[in-house]
C-alpha atoms as a PDB file:
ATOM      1  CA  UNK A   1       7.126 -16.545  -4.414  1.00  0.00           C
ATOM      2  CA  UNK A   2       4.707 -19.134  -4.849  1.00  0.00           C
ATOM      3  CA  UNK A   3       4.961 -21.232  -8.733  1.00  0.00           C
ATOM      4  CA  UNK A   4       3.330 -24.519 -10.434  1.00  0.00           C
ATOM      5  CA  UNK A   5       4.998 -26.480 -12.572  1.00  0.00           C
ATOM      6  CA  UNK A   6       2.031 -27.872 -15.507  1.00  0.00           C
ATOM      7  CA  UNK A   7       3.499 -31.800 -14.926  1.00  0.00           C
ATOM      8  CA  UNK A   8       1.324 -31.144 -11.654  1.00  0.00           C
ATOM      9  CA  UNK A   9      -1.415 -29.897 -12.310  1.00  0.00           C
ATOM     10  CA  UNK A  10      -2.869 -32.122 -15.230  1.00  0.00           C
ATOM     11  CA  UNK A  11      -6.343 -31.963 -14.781  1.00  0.00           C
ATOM     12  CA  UNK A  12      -8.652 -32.938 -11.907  1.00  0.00           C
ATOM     13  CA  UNK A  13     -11.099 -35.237 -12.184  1.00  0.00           C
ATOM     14  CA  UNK A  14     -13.491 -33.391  -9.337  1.00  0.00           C
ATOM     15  CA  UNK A  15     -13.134 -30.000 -11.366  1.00  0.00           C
ATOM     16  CA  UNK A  16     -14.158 -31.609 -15.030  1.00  0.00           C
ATOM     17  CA  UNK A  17     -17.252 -33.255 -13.274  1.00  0.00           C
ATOM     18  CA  UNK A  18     -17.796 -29.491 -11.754  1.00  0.00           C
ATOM     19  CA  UNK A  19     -17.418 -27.902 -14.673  1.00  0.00           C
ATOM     20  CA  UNK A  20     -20.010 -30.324 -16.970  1.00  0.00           C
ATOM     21  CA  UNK A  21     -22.171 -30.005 -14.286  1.00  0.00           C
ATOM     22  CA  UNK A  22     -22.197 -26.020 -14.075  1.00  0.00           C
ATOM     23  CA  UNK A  23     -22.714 -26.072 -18.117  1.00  0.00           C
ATOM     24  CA  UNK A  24     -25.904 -28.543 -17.687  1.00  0.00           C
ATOM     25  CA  UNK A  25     -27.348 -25.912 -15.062  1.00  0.00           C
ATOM     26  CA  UNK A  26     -26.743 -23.329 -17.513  1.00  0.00           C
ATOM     27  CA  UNK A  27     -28.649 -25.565 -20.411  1.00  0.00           C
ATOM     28  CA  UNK A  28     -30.964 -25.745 -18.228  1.00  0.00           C
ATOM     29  CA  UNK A  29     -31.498 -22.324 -16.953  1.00  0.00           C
ATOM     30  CA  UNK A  30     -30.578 -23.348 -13.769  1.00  0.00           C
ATOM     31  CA  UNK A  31     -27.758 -22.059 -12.669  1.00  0.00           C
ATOM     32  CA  UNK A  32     -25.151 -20.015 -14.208  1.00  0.00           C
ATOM     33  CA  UNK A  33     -21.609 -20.414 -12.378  1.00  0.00           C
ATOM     34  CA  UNK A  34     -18.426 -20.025 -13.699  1.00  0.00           C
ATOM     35  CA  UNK A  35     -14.845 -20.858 -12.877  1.00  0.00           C
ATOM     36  CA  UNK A  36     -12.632 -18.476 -11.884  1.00  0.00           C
ATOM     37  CA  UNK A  37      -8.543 -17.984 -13.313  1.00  0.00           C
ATOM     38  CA  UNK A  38      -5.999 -17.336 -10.835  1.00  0.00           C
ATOM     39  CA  UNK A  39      -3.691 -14.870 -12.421  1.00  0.00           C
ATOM     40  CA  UNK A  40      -0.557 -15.843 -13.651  1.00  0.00           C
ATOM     41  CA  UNK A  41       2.782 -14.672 -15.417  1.00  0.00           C
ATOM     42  CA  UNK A  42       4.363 -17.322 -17.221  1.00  0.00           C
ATOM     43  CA  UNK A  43       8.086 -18.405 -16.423  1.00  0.00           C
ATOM     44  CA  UNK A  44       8.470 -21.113 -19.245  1.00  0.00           C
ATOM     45  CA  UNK A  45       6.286 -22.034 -22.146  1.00  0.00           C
ATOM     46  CA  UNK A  46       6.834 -24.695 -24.368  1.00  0.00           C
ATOM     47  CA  UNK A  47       6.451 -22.984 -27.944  1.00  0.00           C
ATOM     48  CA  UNK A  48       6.275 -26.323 -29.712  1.00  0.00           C
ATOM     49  CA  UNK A  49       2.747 -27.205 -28.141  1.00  0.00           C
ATOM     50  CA  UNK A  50       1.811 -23.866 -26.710  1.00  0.00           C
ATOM     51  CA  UNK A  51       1.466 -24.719 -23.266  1.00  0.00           C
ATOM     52  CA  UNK A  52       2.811 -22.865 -20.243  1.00  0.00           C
ATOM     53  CA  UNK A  53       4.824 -25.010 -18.304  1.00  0.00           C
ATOM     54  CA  UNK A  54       5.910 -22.822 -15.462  1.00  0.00           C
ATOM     55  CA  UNK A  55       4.509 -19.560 -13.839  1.00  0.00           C
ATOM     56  CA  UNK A  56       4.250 -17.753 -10.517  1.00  0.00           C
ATOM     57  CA  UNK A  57       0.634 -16.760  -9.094  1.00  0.00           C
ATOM     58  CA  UNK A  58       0.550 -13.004  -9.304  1.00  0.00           C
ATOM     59  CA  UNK A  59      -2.280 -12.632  -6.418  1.00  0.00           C
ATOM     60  CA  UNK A  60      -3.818 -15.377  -3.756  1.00  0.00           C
ATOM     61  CA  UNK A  61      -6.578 -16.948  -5.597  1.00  0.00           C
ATOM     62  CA  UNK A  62      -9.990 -16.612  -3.585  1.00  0.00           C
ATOM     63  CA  UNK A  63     -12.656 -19.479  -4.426  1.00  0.00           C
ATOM     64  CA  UNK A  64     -12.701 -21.529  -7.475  1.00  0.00           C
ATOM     65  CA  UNK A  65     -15.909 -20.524  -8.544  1.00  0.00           C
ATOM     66  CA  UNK A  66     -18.634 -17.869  -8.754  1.00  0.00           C
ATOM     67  CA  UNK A  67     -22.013 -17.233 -10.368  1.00  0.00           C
ATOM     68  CA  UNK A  68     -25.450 -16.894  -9.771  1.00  0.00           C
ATOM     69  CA  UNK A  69     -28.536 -19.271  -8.821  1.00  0.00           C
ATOM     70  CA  UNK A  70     -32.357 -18.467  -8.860  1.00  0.00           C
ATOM     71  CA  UNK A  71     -31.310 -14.993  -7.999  1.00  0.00           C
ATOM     72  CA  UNK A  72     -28.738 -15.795  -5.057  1.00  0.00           C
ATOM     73  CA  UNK A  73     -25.050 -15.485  -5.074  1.00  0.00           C
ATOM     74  CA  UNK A  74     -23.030 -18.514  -4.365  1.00  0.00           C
ATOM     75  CA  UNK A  75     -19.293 -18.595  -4.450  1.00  0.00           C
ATOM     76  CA  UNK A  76     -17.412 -22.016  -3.559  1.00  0.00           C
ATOM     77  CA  UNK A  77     -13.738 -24.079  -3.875  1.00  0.00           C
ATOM     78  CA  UNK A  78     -13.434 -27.544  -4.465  1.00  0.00           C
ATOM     79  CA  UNK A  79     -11.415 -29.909  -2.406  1.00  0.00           C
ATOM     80  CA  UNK A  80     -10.437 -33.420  -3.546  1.00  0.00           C
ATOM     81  CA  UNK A  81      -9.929 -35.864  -0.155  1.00  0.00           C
ATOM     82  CA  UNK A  82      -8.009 -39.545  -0.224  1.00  0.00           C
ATOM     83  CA  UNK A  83      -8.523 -39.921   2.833  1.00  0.00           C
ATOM     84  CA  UNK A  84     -11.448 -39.869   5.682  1.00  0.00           C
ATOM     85  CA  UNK A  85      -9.974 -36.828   7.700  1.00  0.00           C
ATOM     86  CA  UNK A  86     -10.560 -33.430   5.726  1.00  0.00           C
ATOM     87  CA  UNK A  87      -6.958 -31.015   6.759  1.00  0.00           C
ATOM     88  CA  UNK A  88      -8.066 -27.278   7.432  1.00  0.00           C
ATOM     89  CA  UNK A  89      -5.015 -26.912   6.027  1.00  0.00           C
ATOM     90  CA  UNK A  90      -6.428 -26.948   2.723  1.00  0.00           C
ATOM     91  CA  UNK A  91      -8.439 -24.128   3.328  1.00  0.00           C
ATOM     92  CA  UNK A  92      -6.744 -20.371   3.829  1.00  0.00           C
ATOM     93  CA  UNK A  93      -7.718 -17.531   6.178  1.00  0.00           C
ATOM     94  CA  UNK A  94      -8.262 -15.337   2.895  1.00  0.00           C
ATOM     95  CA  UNK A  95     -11.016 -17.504   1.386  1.00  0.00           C
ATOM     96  CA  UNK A  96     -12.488 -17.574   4.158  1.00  0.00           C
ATOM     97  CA  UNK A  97     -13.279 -14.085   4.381  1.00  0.00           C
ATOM     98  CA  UNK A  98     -14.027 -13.821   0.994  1.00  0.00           C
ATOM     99  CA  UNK A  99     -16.561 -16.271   0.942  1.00  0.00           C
ATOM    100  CA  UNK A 100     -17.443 -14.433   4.394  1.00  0.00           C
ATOM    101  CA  UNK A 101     -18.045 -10.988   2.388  1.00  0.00           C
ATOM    102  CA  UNK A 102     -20.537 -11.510   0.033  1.00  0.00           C
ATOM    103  CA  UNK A 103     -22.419  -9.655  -3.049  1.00  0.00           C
ATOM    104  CA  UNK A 104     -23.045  -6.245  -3.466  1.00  0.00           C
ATOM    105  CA  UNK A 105     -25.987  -5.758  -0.677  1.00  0.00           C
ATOM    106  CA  UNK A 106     -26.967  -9.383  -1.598  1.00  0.00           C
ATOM    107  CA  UNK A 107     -27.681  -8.733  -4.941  1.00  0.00           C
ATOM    108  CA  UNK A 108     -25.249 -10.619  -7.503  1.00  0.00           C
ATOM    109  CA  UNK A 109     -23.538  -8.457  -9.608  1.00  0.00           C
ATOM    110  CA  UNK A 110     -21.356  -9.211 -13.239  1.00  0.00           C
ATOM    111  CA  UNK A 111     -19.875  -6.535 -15.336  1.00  0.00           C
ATOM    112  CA  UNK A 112     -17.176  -5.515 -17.500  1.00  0.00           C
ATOM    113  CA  UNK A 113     -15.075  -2.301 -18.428  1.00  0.00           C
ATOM    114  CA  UNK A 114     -13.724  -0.281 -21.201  1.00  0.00           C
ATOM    115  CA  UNK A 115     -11.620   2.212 -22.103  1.00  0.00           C
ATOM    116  CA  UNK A 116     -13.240   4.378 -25.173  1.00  0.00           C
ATOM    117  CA  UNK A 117     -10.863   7.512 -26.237  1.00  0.00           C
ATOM    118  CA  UNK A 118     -13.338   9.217 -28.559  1.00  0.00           C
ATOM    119  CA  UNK A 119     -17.302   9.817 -28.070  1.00  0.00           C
ATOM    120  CA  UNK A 120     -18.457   6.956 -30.507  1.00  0.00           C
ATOM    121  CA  UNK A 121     -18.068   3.377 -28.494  1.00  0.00           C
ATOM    122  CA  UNK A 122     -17.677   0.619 -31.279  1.00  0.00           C
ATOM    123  CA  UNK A 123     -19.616  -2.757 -30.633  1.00  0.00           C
ATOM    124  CA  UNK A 124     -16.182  -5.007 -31.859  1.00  0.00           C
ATOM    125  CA  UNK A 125     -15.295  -4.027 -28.622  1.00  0.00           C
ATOM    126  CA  UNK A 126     -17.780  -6.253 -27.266  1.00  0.00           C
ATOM    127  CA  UNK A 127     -18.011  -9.707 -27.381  1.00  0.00           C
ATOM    128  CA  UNK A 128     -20.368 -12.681 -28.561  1.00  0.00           C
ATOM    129  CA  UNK A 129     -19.719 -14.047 -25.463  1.00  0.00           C
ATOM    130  CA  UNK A 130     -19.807 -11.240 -22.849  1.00  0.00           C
ATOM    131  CA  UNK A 131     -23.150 -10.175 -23.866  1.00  0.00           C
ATOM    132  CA  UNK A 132     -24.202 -13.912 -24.103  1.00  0.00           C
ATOM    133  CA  UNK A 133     -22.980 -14.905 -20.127  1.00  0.00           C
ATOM    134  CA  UNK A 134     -23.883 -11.125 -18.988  1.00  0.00           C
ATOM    135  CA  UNK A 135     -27.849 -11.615 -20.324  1.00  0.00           C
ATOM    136  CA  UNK A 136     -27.881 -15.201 -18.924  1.00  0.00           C
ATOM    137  CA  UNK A 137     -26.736 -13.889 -15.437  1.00  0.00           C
ATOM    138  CA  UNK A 138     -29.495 -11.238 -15.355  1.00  0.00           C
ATOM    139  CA  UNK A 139     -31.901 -14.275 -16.327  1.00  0.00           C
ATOM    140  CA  UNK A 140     -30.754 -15.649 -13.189  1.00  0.00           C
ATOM    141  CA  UNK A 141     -31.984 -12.345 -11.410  1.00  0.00           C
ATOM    142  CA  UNK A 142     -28.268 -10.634 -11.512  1.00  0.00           C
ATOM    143  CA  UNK A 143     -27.441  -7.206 -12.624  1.00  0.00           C
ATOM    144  CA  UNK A 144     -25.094  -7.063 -15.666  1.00  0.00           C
ATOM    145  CA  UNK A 145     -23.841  -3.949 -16.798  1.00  0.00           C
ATOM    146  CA  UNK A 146     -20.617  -2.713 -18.895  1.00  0.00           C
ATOM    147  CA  UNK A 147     -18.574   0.718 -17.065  1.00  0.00           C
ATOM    148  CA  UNK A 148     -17.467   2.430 -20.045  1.00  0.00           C
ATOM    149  CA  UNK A 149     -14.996   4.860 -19.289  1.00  0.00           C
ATOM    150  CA  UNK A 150     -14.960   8.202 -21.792  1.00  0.00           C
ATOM    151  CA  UNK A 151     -11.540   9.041 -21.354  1.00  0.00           C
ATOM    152  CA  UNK A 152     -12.080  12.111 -23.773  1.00  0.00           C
ATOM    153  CA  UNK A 153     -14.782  13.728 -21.660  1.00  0.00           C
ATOM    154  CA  UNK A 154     -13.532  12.134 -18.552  1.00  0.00           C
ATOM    155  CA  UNK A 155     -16.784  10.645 -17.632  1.00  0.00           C
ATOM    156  CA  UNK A 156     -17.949   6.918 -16.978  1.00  0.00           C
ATOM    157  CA  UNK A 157     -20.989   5.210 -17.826  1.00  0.00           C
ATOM    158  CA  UNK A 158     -23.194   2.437 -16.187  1.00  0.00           C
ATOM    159  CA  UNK A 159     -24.182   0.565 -19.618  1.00  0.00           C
ATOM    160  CA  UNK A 160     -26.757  -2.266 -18.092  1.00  0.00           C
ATOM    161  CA  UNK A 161     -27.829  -5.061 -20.154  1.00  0.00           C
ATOM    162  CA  UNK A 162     -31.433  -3.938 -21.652  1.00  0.00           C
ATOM    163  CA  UNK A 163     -29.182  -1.327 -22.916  1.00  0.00           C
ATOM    164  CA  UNK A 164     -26.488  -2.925 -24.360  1.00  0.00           C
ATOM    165  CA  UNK A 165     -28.791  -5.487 -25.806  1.00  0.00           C
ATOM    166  CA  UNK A 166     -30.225  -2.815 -28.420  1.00  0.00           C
ATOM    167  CA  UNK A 167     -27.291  -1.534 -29.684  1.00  0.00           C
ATOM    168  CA  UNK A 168     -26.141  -5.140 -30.142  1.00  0.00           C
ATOM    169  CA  UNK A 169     -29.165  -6.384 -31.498  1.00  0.00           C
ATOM    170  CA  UNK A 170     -29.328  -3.175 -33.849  1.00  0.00           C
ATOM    171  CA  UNK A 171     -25.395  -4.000 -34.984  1.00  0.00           C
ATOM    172  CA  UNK A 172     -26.299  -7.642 -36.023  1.00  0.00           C
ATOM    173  CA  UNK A 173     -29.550  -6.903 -37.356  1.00  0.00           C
ATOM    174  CA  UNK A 174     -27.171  -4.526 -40.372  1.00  0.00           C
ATOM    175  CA  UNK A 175     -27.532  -1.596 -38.207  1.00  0.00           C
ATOM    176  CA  UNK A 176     -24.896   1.110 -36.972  1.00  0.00           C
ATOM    177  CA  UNK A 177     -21.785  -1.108 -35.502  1.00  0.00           C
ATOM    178  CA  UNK A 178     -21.426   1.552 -32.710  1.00  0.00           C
ATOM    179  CA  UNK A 179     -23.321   3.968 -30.505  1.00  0.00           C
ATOM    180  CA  UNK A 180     -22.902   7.863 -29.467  1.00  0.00           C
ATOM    181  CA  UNK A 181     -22.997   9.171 -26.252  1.00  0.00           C
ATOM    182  CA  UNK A 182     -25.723  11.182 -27.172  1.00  0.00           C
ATOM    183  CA  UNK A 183     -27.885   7.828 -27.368  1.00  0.00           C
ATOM    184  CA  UNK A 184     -27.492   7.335 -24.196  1.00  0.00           C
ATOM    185  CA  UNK A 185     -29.394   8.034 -21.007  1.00  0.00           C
ATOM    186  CA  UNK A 186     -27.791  10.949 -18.972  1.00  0.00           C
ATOM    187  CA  UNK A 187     -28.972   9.688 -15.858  1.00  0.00           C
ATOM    188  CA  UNK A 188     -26.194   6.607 -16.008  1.00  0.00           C
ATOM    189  CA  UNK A 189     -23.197   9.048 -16.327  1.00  0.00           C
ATOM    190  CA  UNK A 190     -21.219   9.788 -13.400  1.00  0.00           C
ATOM    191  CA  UNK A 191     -17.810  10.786 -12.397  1.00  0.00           C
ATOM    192  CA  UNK A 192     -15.102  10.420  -9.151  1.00  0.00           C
ATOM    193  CA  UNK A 193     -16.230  11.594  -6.705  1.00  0.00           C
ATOM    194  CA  UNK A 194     -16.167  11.483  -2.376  1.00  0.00           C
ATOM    195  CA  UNK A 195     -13.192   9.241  -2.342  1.00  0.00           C
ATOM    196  CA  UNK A 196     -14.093   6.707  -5.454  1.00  0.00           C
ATOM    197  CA  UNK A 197     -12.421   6.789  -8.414  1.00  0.00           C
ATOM    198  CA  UNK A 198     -15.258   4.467 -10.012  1.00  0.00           C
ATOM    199  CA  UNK A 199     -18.410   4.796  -8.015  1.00  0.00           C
ATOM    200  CA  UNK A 200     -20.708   2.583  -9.806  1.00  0.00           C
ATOM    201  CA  UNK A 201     -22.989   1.649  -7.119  1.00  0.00           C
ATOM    202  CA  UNK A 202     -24.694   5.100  -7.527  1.00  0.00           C
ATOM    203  CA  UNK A 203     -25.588   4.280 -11.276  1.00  0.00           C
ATOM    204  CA  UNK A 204     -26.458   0.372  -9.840  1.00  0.00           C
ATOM    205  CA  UNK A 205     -28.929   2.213  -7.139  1.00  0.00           C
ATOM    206  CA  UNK A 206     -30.527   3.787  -9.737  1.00  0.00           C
ATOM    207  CA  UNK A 207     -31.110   1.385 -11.983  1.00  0.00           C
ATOM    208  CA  UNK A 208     -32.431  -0.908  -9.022  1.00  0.00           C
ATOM    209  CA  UNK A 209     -34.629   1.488  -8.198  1.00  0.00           C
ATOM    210  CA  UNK A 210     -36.022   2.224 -11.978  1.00  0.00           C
ATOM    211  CA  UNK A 211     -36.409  -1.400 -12.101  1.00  0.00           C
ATOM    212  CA  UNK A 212     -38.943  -1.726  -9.139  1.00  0.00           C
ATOM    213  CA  UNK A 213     -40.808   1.057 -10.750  1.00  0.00           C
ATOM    214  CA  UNK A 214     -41.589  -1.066 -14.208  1.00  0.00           C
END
C-alpha cells in the first residue's frame, strides 16, 4: 500500500509558481484551473500543529490539475527535472489514459451533489465558494450544475447555474434561505434508468440544447 510521510513532501517550488499563476488567469478571466487532492486517510497526525504527518493514498491520483480555458478543457501534471534526461518513469499508464479520455463530448463540465431528505433544499447547503468557482467556470464557456438528489421522492435534479444563481441571489438579497421543488423546472428531473443510477447527461443534453435556442 502506497504512503507519504509530510517530512517529504514540503512544498514544491514548480507547484506554488503553478498555482499563483492559475489564480492570475482567474483575475484575469483567463483561465480558471484548479488543483486537484489525491485522496487520503491519515495514519498519524500531529495534534499539536494539526498537520498530518503520515497517510496512505486511497486511489491512484490522475493529473494534478483540471479546469477550463476560453471554453476548452485542459487537464495536466507537473514534473520537476534536475537533470537533462526526462524518465518516463515519472509518468504512469493510468494518467495517460486519463488525460487520453477527455470531457464530456468536449464540452467541460463542473458540478456538485447533494443529498436533500425532505422537499425544501436549504441554500446553507451551498457554499460561497461553490457557486463562486461554478459561475466562473461557465464564464469560461463550461457547464456548471448541482445533482440534487430527493431522497424522499426518489428523484434527482439537474440544478444548472442560471438556476442556482436566483435562489442564491434571492437568499442574500433577505429573501427565502431555501427553495421548493415546486420552483423548479420539471423538465430537469429525472430518475435511474437503462443501466445508470445517475444519468445526468440527459438533463445536460437538454439544457445544451435550450441554450442554443436563446
Amino acid at each position: 500500500m502506497a504512503t507519504w510521510n509530510s517530512r517529504g513532501l514540503r512544498g514544491s517550488t514548480l507547484e506554488d509558481m503553478i498555482n499563483r499563476t492559475n489564480e492570475r488567469y482567474r483575475e484575469k478571466g483567463l483561465a480558471l484551473i484548479q488543483k486537484v487532492p489525491t485522496p487520503i486517510t491519515p495514519i498519524k497526525i500531529d495534534k499539536e500543529h494539526r498537520h498530518i504527518t503520515l497517510a496512505y493514498f486511497d486511489q491512484k491520483s490522475t493529473v494534478d490539475y483540471i479546469g477550463v480555458v476560453q471554453g476548452i478543457p485542459v487537464c495536466f501534471d507537473a514534473k520537476e527535472c534536475s537533470a537533462q534526461t526526462f524518465p518516463l518513469a515519472n509518468i504512469h499508464p493510468h494518467q495517460v489514459k486519463f488525460m487520453d479520455i477527455g470531457a464530456v463530448q468536449g464540452i467541460p463540465v463542473c458540478f456538485d451533489a447533494k443529498e436533500c431528505d425532505v422537499t425544501t433544499f436549504p441554500m446553507q447547503n451551498v457554499h460561497e465558494h461553490q457557486v463562486r468557482f461554478m459561475d466562473d467556470f461557465e464564464q469560461q464557456g463550461g457547464k456548471a450544475f448541482l445533482i440534487i438528489h430527493f431522497t424522499s421522492e426518489q428523484k434527482f435534479y439537474y440544478l444548472h447555474i442560471r438556476q442556482l444563481l436566483r435562489f442564491w441571489n434571492r437568499a442574500q438579497e433577505g429573501g427565502r434561505k431555501s427553495f421548493r421543488m415546486d420552483e423548479l423546472d420539471p423538465a430537469y428531473f429525472f430518475e435511474s434508468s437503462k443501466g445508470y443510477l445517475v444519468p445526468f447527461l440527459e438533463p445536460l443534453s437538454l439544457d445544451l440544447e435550450q441554450e442554443q435556442e436563446r
